[in-house]
C-alpha atoms as a PDB file:
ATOM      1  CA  UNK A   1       1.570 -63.487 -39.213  1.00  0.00           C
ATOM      2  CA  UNK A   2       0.819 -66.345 -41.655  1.00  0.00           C
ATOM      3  CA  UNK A   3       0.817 -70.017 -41.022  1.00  0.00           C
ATOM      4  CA  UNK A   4       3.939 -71.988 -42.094  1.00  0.00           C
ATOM      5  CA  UNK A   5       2.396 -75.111 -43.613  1.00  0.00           C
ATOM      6  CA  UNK A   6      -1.122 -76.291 -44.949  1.00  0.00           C
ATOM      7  CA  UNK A   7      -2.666 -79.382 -44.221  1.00  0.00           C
ATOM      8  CA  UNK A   8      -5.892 -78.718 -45.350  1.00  0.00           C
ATOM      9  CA  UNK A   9      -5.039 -81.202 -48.399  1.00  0.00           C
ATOM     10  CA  UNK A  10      -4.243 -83.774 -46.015  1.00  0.00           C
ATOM     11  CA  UNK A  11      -7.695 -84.041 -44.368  1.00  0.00           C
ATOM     12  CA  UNK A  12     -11.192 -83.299 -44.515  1.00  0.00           C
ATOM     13  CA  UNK A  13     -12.438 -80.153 -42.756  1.00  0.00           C
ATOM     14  CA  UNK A  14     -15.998 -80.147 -41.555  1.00  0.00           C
ATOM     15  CA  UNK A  15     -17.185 -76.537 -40.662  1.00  0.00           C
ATOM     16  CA  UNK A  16     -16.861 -75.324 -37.405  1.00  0.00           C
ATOM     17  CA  UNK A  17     -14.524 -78.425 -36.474  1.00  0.00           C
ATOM     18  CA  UNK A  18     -11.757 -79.059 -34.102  1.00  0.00           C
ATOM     19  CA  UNK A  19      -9.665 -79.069 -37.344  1.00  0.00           C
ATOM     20  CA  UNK A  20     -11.286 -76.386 -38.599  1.00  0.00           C
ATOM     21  CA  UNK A  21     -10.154 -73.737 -35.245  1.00  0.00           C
ATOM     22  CA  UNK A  22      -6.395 -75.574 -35.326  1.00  0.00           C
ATOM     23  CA  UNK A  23      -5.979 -74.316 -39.088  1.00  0.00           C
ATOM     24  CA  UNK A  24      -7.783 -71.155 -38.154  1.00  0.00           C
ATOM     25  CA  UNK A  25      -5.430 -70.577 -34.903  1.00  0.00           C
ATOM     26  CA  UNK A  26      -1.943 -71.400 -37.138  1.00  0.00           C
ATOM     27  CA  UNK A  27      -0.133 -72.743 -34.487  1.00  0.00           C
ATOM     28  CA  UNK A  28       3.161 -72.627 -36.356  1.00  0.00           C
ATOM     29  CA  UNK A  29       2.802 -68.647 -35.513  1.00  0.00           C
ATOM     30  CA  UNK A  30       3.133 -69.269 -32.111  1.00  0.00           C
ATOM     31  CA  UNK A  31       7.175 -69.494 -32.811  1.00  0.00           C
ATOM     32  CA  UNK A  32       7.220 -65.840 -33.605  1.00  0.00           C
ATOM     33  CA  UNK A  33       5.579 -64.996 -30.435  1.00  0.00           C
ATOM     34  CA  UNK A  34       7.921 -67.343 -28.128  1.00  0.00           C
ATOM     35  CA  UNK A  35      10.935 -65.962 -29.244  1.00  0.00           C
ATOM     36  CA  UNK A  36      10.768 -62.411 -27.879  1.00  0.00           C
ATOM     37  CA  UNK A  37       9.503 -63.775 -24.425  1.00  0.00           C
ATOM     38  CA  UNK A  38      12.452 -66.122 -24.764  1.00  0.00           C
ATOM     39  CA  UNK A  39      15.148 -63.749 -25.439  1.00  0.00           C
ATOM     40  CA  UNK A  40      13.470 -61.269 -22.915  1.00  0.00           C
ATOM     41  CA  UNK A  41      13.286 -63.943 -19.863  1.00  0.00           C
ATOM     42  CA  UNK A  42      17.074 -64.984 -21.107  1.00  0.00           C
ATOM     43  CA  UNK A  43      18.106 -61.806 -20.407  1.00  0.00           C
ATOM     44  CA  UNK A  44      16.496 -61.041 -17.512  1.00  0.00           C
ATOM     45  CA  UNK A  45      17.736 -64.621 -15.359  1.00  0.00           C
ATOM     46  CA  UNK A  46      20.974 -63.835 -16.894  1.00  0.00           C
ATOM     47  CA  UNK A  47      21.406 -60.172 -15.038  1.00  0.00           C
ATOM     48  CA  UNK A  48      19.959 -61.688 -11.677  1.00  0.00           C
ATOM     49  CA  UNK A  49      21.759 -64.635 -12.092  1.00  0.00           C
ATOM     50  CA  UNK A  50      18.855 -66.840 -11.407  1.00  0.00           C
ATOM     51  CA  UNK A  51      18.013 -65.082  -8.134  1.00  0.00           C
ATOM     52  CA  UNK A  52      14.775 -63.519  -7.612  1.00  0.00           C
ATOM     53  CA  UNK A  53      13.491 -64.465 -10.880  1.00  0.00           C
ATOM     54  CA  UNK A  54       9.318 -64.927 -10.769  1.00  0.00           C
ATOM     55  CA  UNK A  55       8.610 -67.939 -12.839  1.00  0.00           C
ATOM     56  CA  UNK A  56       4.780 -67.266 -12.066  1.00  0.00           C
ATOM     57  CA  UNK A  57       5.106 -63.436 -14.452  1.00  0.00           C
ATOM     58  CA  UNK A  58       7.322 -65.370 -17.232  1.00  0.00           C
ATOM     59  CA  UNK A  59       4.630 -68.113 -17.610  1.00  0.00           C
ATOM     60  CA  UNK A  60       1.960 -64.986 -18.084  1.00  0.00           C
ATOM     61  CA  UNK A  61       4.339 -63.563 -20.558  1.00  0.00           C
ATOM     62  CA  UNK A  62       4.206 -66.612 -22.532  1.00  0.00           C
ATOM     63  CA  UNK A  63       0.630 -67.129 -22.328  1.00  0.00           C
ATOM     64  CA  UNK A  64      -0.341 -63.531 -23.690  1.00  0.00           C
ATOM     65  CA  UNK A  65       1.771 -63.545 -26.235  1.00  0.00           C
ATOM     66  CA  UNK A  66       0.541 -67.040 -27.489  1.00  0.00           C
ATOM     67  CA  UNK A  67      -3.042 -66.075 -26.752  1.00  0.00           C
ATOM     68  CA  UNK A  68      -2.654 -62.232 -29.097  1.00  0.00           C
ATOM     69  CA  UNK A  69      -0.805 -64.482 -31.519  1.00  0.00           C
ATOM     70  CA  UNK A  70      -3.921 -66.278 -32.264  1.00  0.00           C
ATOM     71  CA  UNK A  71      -6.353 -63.359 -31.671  1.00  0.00           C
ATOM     72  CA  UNK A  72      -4.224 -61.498 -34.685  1.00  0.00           C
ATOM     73  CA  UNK A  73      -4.508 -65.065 -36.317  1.00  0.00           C
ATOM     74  CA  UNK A  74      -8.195 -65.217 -36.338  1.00  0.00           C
ATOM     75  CA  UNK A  75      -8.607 -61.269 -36.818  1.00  0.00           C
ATOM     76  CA  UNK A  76      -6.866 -61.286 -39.944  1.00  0.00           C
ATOM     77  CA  UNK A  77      -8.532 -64.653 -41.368  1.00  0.00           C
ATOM     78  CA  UNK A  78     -12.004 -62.752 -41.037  1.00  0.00           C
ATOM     79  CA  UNK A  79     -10.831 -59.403 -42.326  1.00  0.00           C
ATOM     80  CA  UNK A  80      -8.479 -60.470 -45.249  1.00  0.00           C
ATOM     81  CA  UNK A  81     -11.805 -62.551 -46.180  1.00  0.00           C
ATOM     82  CA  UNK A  82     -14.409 -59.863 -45.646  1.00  0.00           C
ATOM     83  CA  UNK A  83     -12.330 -56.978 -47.989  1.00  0.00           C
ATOM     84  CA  UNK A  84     -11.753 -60.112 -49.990  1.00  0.00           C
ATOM     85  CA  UNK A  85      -7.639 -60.516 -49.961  1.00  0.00           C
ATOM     86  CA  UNK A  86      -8.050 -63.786 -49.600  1.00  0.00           C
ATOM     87  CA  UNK A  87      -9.804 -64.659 -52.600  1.00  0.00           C
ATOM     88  CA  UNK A  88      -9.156 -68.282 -53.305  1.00  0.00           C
ATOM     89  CA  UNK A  89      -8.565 -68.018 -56.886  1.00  0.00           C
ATOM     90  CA  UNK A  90      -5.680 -66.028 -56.673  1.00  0.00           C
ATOM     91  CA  UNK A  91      -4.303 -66.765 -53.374  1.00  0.00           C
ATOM     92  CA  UNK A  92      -0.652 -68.234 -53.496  1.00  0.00           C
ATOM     93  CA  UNK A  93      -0.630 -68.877 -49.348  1.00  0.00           C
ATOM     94  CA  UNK A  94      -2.431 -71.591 -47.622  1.00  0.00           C
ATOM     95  CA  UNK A  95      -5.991 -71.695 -47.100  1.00  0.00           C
ATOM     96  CA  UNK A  96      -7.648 -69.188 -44.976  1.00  0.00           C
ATOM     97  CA  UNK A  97     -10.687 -70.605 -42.697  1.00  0.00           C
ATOM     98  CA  UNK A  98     -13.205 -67.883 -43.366  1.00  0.00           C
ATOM     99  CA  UNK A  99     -12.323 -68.166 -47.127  1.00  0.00           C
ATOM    100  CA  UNK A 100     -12.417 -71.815 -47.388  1.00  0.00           C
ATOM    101  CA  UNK A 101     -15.868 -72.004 -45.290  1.00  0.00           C
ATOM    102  CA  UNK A 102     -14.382 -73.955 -42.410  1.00  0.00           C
ATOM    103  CA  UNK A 103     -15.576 -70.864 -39.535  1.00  0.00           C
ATOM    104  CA  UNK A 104     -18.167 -68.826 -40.261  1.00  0.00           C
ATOM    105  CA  UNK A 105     -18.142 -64.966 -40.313  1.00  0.00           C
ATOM    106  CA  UNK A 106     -20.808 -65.247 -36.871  1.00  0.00           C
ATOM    107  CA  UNK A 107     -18.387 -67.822 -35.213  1.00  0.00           C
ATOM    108  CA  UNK A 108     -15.386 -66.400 -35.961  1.00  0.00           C
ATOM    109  CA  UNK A 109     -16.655 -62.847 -34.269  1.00  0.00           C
ATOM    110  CA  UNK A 110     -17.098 -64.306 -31.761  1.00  0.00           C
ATOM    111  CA  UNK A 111     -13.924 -66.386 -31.391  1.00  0.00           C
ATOM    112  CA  UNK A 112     -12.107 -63.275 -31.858  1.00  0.00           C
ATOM    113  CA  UNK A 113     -14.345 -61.356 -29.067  1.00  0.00           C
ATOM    114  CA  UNK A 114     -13.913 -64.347 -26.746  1.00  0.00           C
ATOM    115  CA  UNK A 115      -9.808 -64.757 -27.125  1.00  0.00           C
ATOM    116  CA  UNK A 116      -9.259 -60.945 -26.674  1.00  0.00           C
ATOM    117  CA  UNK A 117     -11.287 -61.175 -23.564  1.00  0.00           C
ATOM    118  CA  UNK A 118      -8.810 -64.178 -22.846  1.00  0.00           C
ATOM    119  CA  UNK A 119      -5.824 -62.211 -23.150  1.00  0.00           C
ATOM    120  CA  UNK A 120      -6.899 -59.393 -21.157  1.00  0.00           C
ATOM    121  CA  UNK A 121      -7.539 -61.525 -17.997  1.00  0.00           C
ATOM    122  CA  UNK A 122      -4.119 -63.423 -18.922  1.00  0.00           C
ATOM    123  CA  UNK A 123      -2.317 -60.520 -18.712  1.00  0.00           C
ATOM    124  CA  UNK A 124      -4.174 -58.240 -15.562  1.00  0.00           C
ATOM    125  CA  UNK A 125      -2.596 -60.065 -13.063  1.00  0.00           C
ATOM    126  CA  UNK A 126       0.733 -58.675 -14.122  1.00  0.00           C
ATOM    127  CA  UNK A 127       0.000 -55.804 -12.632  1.00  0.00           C
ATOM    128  CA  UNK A 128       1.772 -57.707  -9.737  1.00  0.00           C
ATOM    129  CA  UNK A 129       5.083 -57.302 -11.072  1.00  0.00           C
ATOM    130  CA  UNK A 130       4.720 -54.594 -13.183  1.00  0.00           C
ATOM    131  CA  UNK A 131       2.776 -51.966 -12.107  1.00  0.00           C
ATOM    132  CA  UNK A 132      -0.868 -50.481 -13.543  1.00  0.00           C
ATOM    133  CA  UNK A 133       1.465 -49.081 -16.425  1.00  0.00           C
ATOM    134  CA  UNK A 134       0.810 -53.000 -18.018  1.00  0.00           C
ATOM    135  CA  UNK A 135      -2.706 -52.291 -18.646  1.00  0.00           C
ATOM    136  CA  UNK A 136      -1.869 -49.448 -20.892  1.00  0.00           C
ATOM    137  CA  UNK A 137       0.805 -52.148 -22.428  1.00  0.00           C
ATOM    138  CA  UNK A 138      -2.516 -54.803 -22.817  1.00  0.00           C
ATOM    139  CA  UNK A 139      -4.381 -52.170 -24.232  1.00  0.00           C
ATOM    140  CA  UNK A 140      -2.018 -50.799 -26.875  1.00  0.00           C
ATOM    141  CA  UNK A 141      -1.306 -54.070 -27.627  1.00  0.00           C
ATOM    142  CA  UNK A 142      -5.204 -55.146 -28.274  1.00  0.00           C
ATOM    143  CA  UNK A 143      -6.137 -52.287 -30.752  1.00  0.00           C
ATOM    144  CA  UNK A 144      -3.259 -52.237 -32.530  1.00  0.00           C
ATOM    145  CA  UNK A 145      -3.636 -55.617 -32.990  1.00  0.00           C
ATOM    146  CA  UNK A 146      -7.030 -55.006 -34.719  1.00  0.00           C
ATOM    147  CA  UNK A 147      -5.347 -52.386 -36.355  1.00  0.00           C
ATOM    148  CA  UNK A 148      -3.081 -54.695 -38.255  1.00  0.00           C
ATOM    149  CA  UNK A 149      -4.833 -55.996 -40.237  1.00  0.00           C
ATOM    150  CA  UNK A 150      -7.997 -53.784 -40.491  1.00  0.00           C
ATOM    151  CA  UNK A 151      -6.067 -50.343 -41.923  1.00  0.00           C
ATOM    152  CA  UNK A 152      -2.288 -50.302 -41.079  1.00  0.00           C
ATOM    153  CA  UNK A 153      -0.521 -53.475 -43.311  1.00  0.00           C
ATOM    154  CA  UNK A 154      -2.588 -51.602 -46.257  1.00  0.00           C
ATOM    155  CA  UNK A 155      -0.470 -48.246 -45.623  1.00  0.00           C
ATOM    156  CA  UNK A 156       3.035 -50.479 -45.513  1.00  0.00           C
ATOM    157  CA  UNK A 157       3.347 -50.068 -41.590  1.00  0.00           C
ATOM    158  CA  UNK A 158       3.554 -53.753 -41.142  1.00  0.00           C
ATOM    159  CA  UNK A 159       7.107 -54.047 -41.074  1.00  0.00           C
ATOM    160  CA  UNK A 160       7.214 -51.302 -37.802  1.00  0.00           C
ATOM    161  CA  UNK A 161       4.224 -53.147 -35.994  1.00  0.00           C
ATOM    162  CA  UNK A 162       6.401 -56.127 -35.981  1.00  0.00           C
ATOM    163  CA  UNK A 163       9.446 -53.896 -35.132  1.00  0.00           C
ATOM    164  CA  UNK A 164       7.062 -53.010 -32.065  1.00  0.00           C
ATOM    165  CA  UNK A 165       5.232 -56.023 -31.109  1.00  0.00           C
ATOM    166  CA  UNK A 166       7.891 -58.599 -31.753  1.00  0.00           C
ATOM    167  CA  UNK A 167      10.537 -56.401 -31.121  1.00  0.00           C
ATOM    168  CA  UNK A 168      10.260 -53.986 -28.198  1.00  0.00           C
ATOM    169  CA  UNK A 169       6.941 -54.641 -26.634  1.00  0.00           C
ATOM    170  CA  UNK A 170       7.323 -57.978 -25.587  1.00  0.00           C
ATOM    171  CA  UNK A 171      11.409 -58.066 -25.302  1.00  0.00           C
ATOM    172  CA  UNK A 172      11.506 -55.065 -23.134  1.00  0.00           C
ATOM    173  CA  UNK A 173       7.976 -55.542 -21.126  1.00  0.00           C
ATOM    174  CA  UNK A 174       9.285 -59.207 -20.502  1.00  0.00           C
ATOM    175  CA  UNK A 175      12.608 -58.065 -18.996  1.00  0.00           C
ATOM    176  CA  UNK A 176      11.048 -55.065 -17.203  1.00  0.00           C
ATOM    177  CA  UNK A 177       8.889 -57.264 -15.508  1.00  0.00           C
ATOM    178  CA  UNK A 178      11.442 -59.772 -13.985  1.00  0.00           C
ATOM    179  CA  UNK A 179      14.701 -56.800 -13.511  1.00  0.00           C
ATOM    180  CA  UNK A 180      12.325 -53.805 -13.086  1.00  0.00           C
ATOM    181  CA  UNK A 181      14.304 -51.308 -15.246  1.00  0.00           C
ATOM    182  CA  UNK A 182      15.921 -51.023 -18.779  1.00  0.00           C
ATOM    183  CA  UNK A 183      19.012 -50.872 -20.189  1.00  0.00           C
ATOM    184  CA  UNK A 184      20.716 -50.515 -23.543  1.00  0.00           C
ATOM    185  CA  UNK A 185      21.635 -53.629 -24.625  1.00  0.00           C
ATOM    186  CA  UNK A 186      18.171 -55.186 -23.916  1.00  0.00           C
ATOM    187  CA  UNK A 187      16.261 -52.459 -26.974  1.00  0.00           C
ATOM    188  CA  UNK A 188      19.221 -53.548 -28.679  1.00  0.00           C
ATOM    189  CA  UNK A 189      18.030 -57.215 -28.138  1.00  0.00           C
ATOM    190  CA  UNK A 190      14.547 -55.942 -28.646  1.00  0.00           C
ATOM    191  CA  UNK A 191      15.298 -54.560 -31.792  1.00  0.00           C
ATOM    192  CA  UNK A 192      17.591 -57.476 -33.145  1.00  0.00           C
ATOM    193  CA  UNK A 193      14.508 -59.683 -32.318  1.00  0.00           C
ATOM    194  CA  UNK A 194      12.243 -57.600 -34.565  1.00  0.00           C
ATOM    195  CA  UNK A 195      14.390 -57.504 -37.414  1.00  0.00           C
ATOM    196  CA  UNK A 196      14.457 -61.523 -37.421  1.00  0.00           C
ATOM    197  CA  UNK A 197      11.079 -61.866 -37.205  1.00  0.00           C
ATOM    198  CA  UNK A 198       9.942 -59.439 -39.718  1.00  0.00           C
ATOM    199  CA  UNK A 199      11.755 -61.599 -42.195  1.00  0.00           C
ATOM    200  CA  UNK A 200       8.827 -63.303 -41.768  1.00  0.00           C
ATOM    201  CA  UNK A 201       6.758 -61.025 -43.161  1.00  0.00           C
ATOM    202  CA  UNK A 202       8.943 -60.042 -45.822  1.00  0.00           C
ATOM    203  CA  UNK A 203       8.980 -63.244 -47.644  1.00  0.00           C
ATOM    204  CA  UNK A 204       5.289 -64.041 -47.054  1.00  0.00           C
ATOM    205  CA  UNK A 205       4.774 -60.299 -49.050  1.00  0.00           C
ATOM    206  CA  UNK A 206       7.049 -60.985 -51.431  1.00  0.00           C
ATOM    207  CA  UNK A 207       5.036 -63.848 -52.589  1.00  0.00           C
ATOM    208  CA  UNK A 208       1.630 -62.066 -52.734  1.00  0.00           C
ATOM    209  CA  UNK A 209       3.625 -58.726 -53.984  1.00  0.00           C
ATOM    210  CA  UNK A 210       1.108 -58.922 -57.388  1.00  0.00           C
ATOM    211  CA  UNK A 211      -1.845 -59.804 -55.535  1.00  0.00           C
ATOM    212  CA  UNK A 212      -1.545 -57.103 -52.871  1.00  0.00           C
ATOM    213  CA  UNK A 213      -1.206 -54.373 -55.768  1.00  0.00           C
ATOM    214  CA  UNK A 214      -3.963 -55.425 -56.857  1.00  0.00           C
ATOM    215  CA  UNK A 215      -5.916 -55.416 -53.952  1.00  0.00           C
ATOM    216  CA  UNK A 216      -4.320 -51.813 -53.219  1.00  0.00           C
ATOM    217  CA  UNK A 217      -2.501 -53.115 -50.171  1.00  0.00           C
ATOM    218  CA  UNK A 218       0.557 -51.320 -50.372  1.00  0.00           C
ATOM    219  CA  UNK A 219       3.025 -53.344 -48.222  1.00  0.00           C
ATOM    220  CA  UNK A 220       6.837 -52.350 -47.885  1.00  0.00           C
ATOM    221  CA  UNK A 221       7.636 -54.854 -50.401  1.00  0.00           C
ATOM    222  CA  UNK A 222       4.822 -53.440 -52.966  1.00  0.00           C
ATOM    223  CA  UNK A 223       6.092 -50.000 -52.791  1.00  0.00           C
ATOM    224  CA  UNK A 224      10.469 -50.495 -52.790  1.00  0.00           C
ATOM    225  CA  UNK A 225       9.934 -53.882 -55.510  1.00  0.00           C
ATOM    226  CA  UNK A 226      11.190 -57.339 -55.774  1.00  0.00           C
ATOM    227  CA  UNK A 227      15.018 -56.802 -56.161  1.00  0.00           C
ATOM    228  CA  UNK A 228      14.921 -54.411 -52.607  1.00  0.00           C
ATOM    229  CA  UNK A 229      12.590 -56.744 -50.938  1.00  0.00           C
ATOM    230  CA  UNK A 230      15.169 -59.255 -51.127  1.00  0.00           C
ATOM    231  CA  UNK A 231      18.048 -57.123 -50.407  1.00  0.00           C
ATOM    232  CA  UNK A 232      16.319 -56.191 -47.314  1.00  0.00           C
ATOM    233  CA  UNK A 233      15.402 -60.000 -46.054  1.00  0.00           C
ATOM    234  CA  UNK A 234      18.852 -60.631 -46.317  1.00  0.00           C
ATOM    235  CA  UNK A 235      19.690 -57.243 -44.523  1.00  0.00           C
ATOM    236  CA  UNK A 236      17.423 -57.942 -41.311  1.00  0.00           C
ATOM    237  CA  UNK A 237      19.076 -61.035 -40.578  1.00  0.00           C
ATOM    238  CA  UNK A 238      22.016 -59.728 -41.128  1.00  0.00           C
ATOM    239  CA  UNK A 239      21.544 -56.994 -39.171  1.00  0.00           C
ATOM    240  CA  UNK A 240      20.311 -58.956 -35.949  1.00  0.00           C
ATOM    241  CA  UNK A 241      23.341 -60.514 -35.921  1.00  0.00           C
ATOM    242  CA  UNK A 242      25.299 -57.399 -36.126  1.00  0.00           C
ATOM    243  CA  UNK A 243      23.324 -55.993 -32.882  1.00  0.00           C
ATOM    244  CA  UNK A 244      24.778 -58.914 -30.915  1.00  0.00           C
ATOM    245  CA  UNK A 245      28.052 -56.600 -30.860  1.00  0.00           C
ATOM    246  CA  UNK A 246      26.071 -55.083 -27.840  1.00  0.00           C
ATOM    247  CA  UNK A 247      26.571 -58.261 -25.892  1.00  0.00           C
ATOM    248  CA  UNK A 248      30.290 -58.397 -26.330  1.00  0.00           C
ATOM    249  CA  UNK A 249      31.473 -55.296 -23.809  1.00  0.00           C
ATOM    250  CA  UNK A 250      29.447 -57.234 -21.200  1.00  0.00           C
ATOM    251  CA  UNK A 251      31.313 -60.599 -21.850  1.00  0.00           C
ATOM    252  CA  UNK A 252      28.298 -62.508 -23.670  1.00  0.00           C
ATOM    253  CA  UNK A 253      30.558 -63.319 -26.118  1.00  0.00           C
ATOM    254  CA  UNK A 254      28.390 -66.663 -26.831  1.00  0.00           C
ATOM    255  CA  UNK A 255      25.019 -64.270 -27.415  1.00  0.00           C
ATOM    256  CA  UNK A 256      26.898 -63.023 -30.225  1.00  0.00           C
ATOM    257  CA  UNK A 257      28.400 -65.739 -32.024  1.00  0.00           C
ATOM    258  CA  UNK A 258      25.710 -68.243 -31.702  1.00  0.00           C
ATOM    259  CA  UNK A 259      23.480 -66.678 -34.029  1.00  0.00           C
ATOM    260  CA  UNK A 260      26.346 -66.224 -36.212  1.00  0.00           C
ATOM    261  CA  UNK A 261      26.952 -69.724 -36.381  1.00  0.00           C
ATOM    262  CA  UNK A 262      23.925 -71.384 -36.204  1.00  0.00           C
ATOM    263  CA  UNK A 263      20.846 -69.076 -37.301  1.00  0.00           C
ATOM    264  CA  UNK A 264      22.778 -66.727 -40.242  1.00  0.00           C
ATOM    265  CA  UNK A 265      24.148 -69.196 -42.703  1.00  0.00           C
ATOM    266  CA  UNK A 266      20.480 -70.754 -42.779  1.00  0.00           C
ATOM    267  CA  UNK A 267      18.951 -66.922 -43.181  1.00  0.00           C
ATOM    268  CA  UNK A 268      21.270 -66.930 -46.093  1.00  0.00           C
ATOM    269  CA  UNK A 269      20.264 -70.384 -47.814  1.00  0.00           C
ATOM    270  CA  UNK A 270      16.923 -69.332 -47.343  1.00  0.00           C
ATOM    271  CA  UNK A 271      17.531 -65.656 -49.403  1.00  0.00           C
ATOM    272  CA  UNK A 272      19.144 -67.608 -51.957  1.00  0.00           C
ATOM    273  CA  UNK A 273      16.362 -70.228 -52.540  1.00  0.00           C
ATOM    274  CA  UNK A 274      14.107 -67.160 -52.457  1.00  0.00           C
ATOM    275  CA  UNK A 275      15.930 -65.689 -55.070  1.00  0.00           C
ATOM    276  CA  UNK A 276      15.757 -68.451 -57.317  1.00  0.00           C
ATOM    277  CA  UNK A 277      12.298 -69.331 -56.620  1.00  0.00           C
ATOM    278  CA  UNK A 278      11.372 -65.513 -57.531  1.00  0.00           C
ATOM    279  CA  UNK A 279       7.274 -66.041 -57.312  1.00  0.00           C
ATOM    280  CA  UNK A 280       4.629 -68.723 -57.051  1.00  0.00           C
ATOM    281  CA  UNK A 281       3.346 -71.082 -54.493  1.00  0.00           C
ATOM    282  CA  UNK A 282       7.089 -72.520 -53.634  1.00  0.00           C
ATOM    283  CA  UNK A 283       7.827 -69.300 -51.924  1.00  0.00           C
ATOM    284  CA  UNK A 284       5.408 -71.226 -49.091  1.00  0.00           C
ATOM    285  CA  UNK A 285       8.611 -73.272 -48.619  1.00  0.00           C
ATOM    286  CA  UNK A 286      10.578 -70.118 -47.719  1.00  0.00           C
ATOM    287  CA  UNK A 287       8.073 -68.956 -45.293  1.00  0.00           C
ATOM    288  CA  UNK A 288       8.320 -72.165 -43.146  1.00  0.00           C
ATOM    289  CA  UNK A 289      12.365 -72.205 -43.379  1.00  0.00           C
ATOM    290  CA  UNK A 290      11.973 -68.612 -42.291  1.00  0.00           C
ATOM    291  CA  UNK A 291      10.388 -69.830 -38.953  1.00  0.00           C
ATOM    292  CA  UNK A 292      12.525 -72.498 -38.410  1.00  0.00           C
ATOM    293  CA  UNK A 293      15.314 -69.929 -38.770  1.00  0.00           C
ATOM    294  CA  UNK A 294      13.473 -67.305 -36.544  1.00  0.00           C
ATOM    295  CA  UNK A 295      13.465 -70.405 -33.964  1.00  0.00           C
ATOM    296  CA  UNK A 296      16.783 -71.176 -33.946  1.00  0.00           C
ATOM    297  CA  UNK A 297      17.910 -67.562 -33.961  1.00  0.00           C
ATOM    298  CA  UNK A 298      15.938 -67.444 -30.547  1.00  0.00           C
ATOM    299  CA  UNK A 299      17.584 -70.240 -29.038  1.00  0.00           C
ATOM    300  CA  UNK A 300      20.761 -69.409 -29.816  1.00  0.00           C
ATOM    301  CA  UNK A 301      20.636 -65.455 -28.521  1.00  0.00           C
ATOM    302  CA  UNK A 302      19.036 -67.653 -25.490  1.00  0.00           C
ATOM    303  CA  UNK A 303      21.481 -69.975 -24.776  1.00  0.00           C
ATOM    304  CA  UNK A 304      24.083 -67.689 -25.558  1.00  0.00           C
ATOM    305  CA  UNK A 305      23.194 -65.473 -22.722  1.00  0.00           C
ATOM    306  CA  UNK A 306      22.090 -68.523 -20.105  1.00  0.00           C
ATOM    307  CA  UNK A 307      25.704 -69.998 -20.847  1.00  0.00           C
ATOM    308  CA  UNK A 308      27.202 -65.854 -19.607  1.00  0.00           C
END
C-alpha cells in the first residue's frame, strides 16, 4: 500500500535518518491494516457480549498487522526501486526512500529481514488462542507478502491479495481467535472490508496507469482502462455497503446504516473529484481522502456492531 501524504518537501532528509525510516515505514498505511482487526475484534465482543473476550490475542492482532504493514512498506520501496518503477523522473506518487537515497539498498535488506523476523515472534504466541494452524496463517502471510510486490501486482493480482489480506485473513483470523469458529456474516464482513480497502489501490493505479504500462506492470486498472477503473472504485464502496444487508437478519441494523451514512457519500465525493482530476500528481489528494474514507468506514461497521 502507498503512503497518503509526502513530507519530504517539508524537511531535510539525511540518509539513514530517523526521518528517513518514518517516510520509509508510511505510517499513514497503518489505517488499512487497523481496520480489518477493528471490524474483526467488533464482531467478535459483539457475539460474546463482552464476556470471555482476550484483550492480550486482540493487542497481537494489532501488532502483526501493523508490523507486515510496514514489512510490505519497506519490501516494496526496495523492489519498486531495484526493477526501477520508481524512477523519479516519472513518478507521480510521493517519494520512495530507496529512490530518493534516504535508505540504502544494504540497510534496507536488512530492515526488511529484521521486521519479518519481528512479526513472526509477534504473532507465535497466538498459538495460545488459536491453535498451531496460525503459523501456517504467519507463514502464508510472510511470502505472499514478498510476493506482492516482487511478481504478483505485475500479473494484476493485486486487487485479490488485498481481497485476502485485508479482507479475509485478518477479519476472519481476528474473529476466529477471540469466538473460535466462523460464521457467514463475518466473510461477509471480511469481504466488505476488502472491497473498501482495495479502493485504495485502485486510485493509487489509476494515477500511475501510464507509467505501469510502461514498466509492463499490468495492474487491474492497466488491463480494463480508465473509464472501468473508475466505475469499479465507485462499485467497491458501493458494494461494502451493500454486504452490510448481512447484519440486518441479526438485528445490527446500525452496522448497516452507519456506513451508509457516514463513509458512502464521502466514497462518492471522492469518485467524483477523481473523475475530474482524470491524471497527474492531484490524484495524490484522492489517495489520502481514500484513507480517511477507509477509516471512517471502519469505525462506523465498528460502532455499528458495539452499539447491537
Amino acid at each position: 500500500m502507498q503512503a497518503f501524504l509526502d513530507f519530504s518537501c517539508l524537511m531535510e532528509v539525511k540518509k539513514n535518518s530517523f526521518k528517513a525510516w518514518l517516510l520509509a515505514a508510511r505510517p499513514k498505511t497503518l489505517t488499512g491494516a487497523a481496520v480489518p482487526v477493528m471490524i474483526g475484534l467488533s464482531l467478535a465482543y459483539s457475539d460474546l457480549s463482552g464476556s470471555a473476550f482476550n484483550v492480550q490475542a486482540a493487542i497481537l492482532c494489532f501488532l502483526f498487522a501493523f508490523i507486515m504493514q510496514i514489512d510490505a512498506n519497506f519490501i516494496n520501496d526496495l523492489y519498486d526501486f531495484l526493477k526501477g518503477t520508481d524512477d523519479r523522473s516519472t513518478r507521480l506518487g510521493p517519494e520512495r526512500a530507496c529512490a530518493q537515497g534516504w535508505v540504502s539498498v544494504g540497510h534496507m535488506r536488512l530492515a526488511i529481514a529484521l521486521t519479518t523476523m519481528l512479526a513472526c515472534v509477534v504473532g507465535l504466541p497466538l498459538i495460545l488462542w488459536g491453535g498451531w494452524p496460525m503459523v501456517l496463517v504467519g507463514i502464508f502471510c510472510v511470502v505472499f507478502c514478498f510476493l506482492y510486490t516482487t511478481h504478483l501486482s505485475y500479473l494484476g493480482l493485486g486487487d485479490v491479495l488485498v481481497l485476502i489480506f485485508f479482507g479475509f485473513v485478518p477479519v476472519c483470523i481476528t474473529y476466529y481467535l477471540q469466538v473460535h469458529t466462523f460464521s457467514f456474516p463475518v466473510f461477509a464482513a471480511s469481504l466488505a472490508c476488502g472491497l473498501v480497502i482495495d479502493a485504495l489501490l485502485l486510485v493509487n493505479n489509476f494515477r500511475d496507469r501510464d507509467t505501469d504500462r510502461q514498466a509492463g506492470k499490468l495492474t487491474l486498472v492497466v488491463r480494463i482502462g480508465s473509464e472501468w477503473s473508475l466505475m469499479t472504485y465507485l462499485a467497491v464502496g458501493i458494494a461494502a455497503c451493500a454486504l452490510g444487508l448481512f447484519y440486518v437478519p441479526q438485528g445490527r441494523w446500525m452496522a448497516f446504516l452507519l456506513p451508509i451514512l457516514t463513509y458512502l457519500p464521502l466514497h462518492v465525493v471522492t469518485y467524483r473529484r477523481m473523475c475530474r482530476i482524470w491524471e497527474g500528481r492531484g490524484l495524490n489528494d484522492c489517495l489520502g481522502e481514500t484513507a480517511r474514507n477507509i477509516f471512517i468506514y471502519g469505525l462506523a461497521v465498528s460502532i455499528g456492531l458495539l452499539l447491537h
